[in-house]
Protein backbone atom coordinates (compact mmCIF):
# COMPACT_ATOMS: atom_id res chain seq x y z
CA UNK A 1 0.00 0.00 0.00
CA UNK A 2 1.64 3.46 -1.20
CA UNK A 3 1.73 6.17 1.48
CA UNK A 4 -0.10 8.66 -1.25
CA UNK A 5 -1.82 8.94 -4.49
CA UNK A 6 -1.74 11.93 -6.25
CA UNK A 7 -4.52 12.02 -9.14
CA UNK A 8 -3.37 14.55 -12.18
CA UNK A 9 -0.08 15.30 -13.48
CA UNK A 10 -0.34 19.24 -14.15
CA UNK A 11 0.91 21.64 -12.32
CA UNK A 12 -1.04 21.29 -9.27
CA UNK A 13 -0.01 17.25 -9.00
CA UNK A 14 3.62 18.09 -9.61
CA UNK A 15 3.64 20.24 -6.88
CA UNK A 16 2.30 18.07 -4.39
CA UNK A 17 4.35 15.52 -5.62
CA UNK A 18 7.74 18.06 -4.67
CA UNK A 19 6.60 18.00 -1.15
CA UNK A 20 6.05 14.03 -1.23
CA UNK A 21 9.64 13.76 -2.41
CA UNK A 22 11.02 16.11 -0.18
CA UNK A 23 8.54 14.24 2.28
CA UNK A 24 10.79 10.67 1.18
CA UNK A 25 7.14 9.53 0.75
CA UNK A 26 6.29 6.24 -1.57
CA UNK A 27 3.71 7.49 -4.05
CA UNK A 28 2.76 7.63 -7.69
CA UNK A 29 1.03 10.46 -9.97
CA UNK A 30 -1.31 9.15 -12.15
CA UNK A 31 -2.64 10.85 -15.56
CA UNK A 32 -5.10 9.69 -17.86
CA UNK A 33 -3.46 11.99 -20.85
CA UNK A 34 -0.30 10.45 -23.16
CA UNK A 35 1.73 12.56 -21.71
CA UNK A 36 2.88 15.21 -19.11
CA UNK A 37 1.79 18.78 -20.16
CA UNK A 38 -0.55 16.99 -22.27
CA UNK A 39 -3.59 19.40 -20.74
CA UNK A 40 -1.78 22.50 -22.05
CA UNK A 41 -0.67 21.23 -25.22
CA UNK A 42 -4.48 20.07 -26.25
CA UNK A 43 -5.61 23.47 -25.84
CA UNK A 44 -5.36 25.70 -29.15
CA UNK A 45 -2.21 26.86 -31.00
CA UNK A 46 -1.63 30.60 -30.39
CA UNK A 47 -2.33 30.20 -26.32
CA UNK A 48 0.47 32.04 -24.27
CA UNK A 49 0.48 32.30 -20.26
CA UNK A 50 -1.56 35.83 -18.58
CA UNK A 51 1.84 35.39 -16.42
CA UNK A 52 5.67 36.24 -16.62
CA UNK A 53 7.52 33.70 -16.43
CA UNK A 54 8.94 35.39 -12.72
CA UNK A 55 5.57 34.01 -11.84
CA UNK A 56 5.22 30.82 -13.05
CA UNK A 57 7.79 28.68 -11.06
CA UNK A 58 6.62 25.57 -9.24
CA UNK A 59 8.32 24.86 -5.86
CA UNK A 60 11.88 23.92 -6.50
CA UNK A 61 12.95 24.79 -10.16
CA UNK A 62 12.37 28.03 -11.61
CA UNK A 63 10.58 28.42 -15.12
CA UNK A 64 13.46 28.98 -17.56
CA UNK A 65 13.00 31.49 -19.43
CA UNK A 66 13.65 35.77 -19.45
CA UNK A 67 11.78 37.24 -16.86
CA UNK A 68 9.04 39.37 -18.54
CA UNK A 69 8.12 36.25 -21.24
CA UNK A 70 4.83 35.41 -21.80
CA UNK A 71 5.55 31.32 -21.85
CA UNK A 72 3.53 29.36 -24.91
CA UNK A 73 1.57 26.02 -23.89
CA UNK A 74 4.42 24.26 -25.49
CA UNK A 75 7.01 25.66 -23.28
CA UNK A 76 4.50 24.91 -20.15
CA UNK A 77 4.39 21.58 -21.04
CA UNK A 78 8.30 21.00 -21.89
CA UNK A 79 8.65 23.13 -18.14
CA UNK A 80 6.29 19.91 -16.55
CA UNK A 81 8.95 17.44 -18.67
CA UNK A 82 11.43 18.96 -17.29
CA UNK A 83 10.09 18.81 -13.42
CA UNK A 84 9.34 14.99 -13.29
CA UNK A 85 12.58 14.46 -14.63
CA UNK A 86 14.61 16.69 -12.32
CA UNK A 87 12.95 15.20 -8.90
CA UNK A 88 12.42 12.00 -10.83
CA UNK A 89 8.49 12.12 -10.16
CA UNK A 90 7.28 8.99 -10.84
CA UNK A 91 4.38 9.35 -12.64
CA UNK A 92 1.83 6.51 -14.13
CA UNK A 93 0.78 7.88 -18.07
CA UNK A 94 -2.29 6.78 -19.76
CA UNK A 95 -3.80 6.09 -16.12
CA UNK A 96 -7.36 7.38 -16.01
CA UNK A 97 -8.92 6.83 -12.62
CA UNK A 98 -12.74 5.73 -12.44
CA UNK A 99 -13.55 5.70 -9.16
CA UNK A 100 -11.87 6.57 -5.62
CA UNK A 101 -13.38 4.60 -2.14
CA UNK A 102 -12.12 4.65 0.90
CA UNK A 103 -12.56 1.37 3.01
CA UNK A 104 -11.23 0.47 6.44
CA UNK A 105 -8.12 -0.25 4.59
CA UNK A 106 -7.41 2.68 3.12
CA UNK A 107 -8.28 4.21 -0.24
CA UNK A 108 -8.60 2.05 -3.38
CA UNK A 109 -8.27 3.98 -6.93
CA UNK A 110 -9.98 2.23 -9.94
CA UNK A 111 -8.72 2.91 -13.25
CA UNK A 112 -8.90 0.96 -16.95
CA UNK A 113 -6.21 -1.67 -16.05
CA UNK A 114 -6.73 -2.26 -12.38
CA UNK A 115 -6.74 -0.82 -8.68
CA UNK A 116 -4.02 1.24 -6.32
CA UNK A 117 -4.13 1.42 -2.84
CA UNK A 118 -3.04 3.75 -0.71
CA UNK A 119 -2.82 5.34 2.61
CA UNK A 120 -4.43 8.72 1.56
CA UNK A 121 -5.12 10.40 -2.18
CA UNK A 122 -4.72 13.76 -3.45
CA UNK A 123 -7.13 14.97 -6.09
CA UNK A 124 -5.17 17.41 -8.22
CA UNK A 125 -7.51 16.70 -11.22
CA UNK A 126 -7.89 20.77 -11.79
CA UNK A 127 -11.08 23.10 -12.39
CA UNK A 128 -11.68 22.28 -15.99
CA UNK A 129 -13.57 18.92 -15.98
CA UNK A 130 -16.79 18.27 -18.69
CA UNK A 131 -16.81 21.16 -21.36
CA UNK A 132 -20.75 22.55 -21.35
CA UNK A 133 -22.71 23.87 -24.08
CA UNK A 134 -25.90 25.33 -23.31
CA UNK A 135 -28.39 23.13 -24.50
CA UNK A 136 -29.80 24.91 -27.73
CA UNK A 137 -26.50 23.62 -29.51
CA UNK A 138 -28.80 20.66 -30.41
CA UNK A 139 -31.22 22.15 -32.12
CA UNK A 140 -28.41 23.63 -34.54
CA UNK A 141 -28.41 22.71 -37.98
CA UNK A 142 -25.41 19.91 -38.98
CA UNK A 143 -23.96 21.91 -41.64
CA UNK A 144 -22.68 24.27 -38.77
CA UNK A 145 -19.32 23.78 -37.30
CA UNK A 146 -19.34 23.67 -33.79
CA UNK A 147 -17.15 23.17 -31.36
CA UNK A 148 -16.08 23.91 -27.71
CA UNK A 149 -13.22 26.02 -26.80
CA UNK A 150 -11.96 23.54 -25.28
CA UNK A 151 -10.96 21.59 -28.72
CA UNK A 152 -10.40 24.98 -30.41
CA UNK A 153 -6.77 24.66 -31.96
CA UNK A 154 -7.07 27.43 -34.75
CA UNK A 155 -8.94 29.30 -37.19
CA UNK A 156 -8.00 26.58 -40.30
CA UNK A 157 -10.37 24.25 -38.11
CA UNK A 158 -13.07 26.40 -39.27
CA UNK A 159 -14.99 26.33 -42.73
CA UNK A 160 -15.82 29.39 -44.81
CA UNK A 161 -18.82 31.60 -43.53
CA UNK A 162 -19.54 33.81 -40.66
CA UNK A 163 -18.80 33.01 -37.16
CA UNK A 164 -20.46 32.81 -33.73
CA UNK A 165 -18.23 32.95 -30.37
CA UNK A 166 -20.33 32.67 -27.71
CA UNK A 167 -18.60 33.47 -24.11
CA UNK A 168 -17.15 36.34 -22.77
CA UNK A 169 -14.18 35.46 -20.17
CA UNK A 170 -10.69 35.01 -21.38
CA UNK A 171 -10.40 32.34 -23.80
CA UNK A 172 -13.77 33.82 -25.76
CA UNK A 173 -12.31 37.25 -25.94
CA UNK A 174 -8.86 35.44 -27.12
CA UNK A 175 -10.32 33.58 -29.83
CA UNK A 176 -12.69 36.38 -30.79
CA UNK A 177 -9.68 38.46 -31.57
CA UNK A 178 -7.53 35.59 -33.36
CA UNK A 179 -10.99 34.81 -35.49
CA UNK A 180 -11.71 38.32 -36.62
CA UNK A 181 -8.16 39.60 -37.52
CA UNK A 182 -9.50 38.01 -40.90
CA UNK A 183 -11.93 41.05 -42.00
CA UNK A 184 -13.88 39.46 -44.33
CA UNK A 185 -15.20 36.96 -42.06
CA UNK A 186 -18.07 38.51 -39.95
CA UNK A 187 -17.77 37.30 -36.48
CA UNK A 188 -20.59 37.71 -34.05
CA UNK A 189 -20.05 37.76 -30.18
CA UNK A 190 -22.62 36.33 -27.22
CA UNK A 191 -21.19 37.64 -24.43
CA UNK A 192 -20.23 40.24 -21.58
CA UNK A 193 -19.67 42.89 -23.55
CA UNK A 194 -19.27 45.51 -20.36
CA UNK A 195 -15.98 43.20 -18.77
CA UNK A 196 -13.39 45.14 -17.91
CA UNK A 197 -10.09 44.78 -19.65
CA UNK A 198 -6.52 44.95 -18.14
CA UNK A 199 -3.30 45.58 -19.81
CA UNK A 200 -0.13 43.40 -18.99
CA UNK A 201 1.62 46.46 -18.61
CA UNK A 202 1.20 49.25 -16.57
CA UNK A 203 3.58 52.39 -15.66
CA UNK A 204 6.70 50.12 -16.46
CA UNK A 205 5.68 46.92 -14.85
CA UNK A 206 3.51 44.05 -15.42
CA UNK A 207 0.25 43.95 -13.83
CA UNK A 208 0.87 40.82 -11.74
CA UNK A 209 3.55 43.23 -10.41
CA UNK A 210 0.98 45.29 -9.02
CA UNK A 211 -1.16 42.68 -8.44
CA UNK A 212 1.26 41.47 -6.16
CA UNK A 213 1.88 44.70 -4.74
CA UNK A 214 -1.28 45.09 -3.00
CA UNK A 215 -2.35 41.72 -2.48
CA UNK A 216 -4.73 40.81 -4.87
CA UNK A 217 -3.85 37.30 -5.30
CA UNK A 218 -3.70 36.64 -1.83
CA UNK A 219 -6.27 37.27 -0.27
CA UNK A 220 -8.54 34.48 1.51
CA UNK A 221 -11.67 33.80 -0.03
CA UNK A 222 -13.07 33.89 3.37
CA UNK A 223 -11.77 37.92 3.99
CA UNK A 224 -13.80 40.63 3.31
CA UNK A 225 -12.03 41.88 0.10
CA UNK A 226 -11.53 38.07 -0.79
CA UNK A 227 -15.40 37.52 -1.12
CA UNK A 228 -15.61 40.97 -2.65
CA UNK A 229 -13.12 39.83 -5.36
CA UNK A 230 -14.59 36.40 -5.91
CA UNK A 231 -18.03 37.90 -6.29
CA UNK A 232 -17.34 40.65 -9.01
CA UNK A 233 -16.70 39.62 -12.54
CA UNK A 234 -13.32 38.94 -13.30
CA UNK A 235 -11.52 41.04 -15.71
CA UNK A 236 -9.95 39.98 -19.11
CA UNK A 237 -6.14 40.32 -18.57
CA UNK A 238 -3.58 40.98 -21.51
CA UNK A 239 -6.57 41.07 -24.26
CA UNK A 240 -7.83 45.03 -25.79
CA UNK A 241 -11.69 44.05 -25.49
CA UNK A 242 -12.96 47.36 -26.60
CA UNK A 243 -10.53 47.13 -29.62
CA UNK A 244 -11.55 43.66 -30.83
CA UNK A 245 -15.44 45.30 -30.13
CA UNK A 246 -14.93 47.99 -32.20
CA UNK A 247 -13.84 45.98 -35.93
CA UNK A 248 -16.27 46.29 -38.66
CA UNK A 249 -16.58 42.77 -38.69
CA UNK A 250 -17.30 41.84 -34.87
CA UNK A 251 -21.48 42.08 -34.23
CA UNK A 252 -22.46 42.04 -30.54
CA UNK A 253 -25.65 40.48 -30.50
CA UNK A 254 -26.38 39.83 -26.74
CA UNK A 255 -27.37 36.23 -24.68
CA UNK A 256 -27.65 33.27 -26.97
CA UNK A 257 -31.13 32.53 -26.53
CA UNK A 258 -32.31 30.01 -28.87
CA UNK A 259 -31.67 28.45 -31.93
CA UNK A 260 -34.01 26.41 -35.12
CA UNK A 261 -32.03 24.68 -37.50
CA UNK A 262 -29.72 27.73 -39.08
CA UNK A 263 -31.33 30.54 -37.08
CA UNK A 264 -29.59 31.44 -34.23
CA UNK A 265 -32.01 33.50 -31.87
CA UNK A 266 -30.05 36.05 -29.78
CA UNK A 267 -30.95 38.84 -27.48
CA UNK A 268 -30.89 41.72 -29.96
CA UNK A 269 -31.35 39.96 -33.35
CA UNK A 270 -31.86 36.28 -35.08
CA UNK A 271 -28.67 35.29 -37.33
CA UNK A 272 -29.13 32.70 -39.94
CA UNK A 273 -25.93 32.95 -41.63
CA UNK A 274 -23.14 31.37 -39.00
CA UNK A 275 -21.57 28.67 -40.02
CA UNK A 276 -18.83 28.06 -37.31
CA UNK A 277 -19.72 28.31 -33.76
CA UNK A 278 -17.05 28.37 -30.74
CA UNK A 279 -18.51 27.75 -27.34
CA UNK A 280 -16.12 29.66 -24.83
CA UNK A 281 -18.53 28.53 -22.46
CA UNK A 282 -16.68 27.46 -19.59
CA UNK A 283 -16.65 23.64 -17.86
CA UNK A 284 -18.80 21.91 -14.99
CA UNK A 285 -16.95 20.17 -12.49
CA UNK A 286 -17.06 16.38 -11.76
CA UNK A 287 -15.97 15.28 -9.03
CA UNK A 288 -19.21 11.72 -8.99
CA UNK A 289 -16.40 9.06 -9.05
CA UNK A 290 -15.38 10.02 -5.31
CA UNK A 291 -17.30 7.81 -3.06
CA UNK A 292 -18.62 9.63 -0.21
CA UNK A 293 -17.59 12.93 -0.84
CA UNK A 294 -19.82 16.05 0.11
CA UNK A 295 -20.37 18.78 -2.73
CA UNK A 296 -20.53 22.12 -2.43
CA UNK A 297 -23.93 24.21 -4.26
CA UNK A 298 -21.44 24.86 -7.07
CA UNK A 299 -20.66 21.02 -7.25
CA UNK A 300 -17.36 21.55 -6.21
CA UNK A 301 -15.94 19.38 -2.98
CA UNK A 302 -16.39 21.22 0.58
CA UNK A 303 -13.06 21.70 2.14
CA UNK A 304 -11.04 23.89 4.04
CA UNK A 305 -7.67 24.95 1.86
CA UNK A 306 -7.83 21.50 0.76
CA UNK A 307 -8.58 18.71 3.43
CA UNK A 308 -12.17 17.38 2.45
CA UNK A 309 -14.45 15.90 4.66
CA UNK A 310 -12.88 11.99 4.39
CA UNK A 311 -9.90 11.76 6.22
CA UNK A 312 -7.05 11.26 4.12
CA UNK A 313 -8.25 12.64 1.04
CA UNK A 314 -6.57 15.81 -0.11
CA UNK A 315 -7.34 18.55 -3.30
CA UNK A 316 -5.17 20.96 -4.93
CA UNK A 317 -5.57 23.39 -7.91
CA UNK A 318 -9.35 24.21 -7.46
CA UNK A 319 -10.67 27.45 -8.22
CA UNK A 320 -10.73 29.85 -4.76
CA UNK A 321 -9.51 26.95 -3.27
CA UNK A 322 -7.86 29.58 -0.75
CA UNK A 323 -7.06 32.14 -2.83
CA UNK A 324 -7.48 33.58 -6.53
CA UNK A 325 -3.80 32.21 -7.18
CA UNK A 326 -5.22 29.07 -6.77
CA UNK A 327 -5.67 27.21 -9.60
CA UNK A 328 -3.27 28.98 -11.58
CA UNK A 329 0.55 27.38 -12.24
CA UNK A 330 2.00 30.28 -9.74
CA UNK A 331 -0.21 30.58 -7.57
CA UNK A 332 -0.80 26.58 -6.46
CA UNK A 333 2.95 25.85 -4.95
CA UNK A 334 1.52 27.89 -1.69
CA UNK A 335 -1.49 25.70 -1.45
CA UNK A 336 0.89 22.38 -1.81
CA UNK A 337 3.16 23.92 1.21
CA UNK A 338 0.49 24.17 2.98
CA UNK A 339 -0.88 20.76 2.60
CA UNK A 340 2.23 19.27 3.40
CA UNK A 341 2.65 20.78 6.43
CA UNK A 342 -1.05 19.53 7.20
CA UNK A 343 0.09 15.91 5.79
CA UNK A 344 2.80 15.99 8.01
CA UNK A 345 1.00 16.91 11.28
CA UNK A 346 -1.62 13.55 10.40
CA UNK A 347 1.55 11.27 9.69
């Protein structure tokens, strides 16, 4: 029986798995992908970090790169490489758990080829689980194109003919703006057209800089200002949304209401001319394969900075897990410190 199981091999399993190692703990990290970095490299091509690279080291190896680069998923991934090889993480590929119970044993993880057991499991599975569409997407003719952001590599995935981007957080304003650089493709946009929009720079230094500065990334989510952040909409970071608004071929056209075959029914207008639809429309979380764990209304697992309500079972990299920093590559090494000093108190 191994001492831990750590459940995702992306940032926020990696550095878990520092502290096990530092720990001289016997574990394993299991992944379901083909390979590490495997959850940045699926997302699409032109996808560079919000983040510096001064803020995107994991616990023990700084990112290599100049400070003040804006890392690509392929140097994320080849960052992860790196990591598992320097601390010689060992890490189970192609591994894609089922099912996690905890008996008077200990735990017992299912996956494809067979069962681990272990003393206790950390779920480092991260916030993006099961893409969602609303669920007008079936009523949409089959000669559109659509897809989810989520398998969105690049506009030569798209066929000729206007397009629909529907979602108005980062990724939708990101491919909004890589769609309608073409000009003689109208693009229409469902979504938050009144988000605020932050530049990377400002007065000489980056805005994590500042963010830094006062805090903002730090906060608890169970402060004052923390709820107060977590409630507000976030703002789009890096991307000129009133710019991208303002082309001759971008058409606002409000909430995706509806949709019959090739008419698309939004607030302000019905479209029957789209032939590619993106749906930045975010992810639900699944966490159903945990056996006797208790939800939270959002569906996400109740905890406090990480220690659920089943002894022995651990999470890392969940959004507002503690703080905004979270779930982000470097923000989640203080979250692992903090769990190991919790794992090492229970040992």
């Amino acid at each position: 029986m191994l001492d831990y199981v750590v459940i995702g091999g992306a940032q926020a399993g990696l550095a878990m798995a520092y502290h096990l190692k530092m720990m001289k703990k016997e574990f394993v990290v299991l992944d379901g992908e083909k390979e590490i970095g495997a959850s940045w490299l699926n997302r699409w091509d032109s996808l560079k970090l919000f983040t510096p690279t001064q803020y995107n080291h994991l616990p023990g190896l700084k990112f290599n790169a100049p400070k003040g680069h804006y890392p690509t998923k392929v140097e994320v991934a080849n960052y992860f490489k790196l990591y598992v090889k320097e601390f010689a993480i060992p890490v189970q590929l192609n591994t894609l758990v089922t099912a996690v119970r905890k008996t008077e044993e200990g735990f017992f993880i299912t996956h494809k080829d067979g069962e681990l057991a272990a003393k206790n499991v950390v779920i480092a599975t991260g916030p993006f689980h099961t893409p969602y569409t609303p669920p007008c997407n079936t009523k949409i003719a089959d000669n559109v194109l659509q897809m989810h952001s989520n398998y969105y590599k690049g506009v030569h995935q798209l066929q000729d003919g206007d397009a629909l981007v529907v979602g108005g957080g980062d990724s939708g304003y990101q491919i909004l703006n890589e769609i309608s650089k073409d000009a003689s493709r109208t693009v229409y946009f469902s979504g938050d057209t009144t988000v605020k929009s932050i530049p990377q720079h400002f007065l000489g230094k980056t805005i994590w800089w500042w963010f830094t500065l006062v805090g903002f990334l730090s906060y608890s989510k169970y402060s004052w200002i923390g709820k107060k952040i977590n409630s507000s909409t976030q703002p789009v970071i890096g991307t000129d949304v009133k710019e991208i608004l303002s082309r001759k071929n971008v058409i606002s056209v409000g909430r995706t209401k509806d949709a019959l075959q090739n008419e698309i029914v939004f607030k302000t207008k019905k479209v029957s001319t789209i032939k590619n639809i993106v749906w930045a429309t975010g992810y639900r979380p699944n966490f159903k394969w945990i056996e006797g764990l208790e939800l939270d209304a959002d569906s996400y697992p109740k905890n406090y900075r990480g220690v659920s309500n089943i002894t022995g079972l651990y999470f890392i990299g969940l959004p507002w897990m503690f703080t905004r920093g979270s779930a982000t590559l470097g923000g989640v090494s203080k979250d692992a410190s903090y769990l190991a000093s919790v794992m090492q108190d229970n040992d």
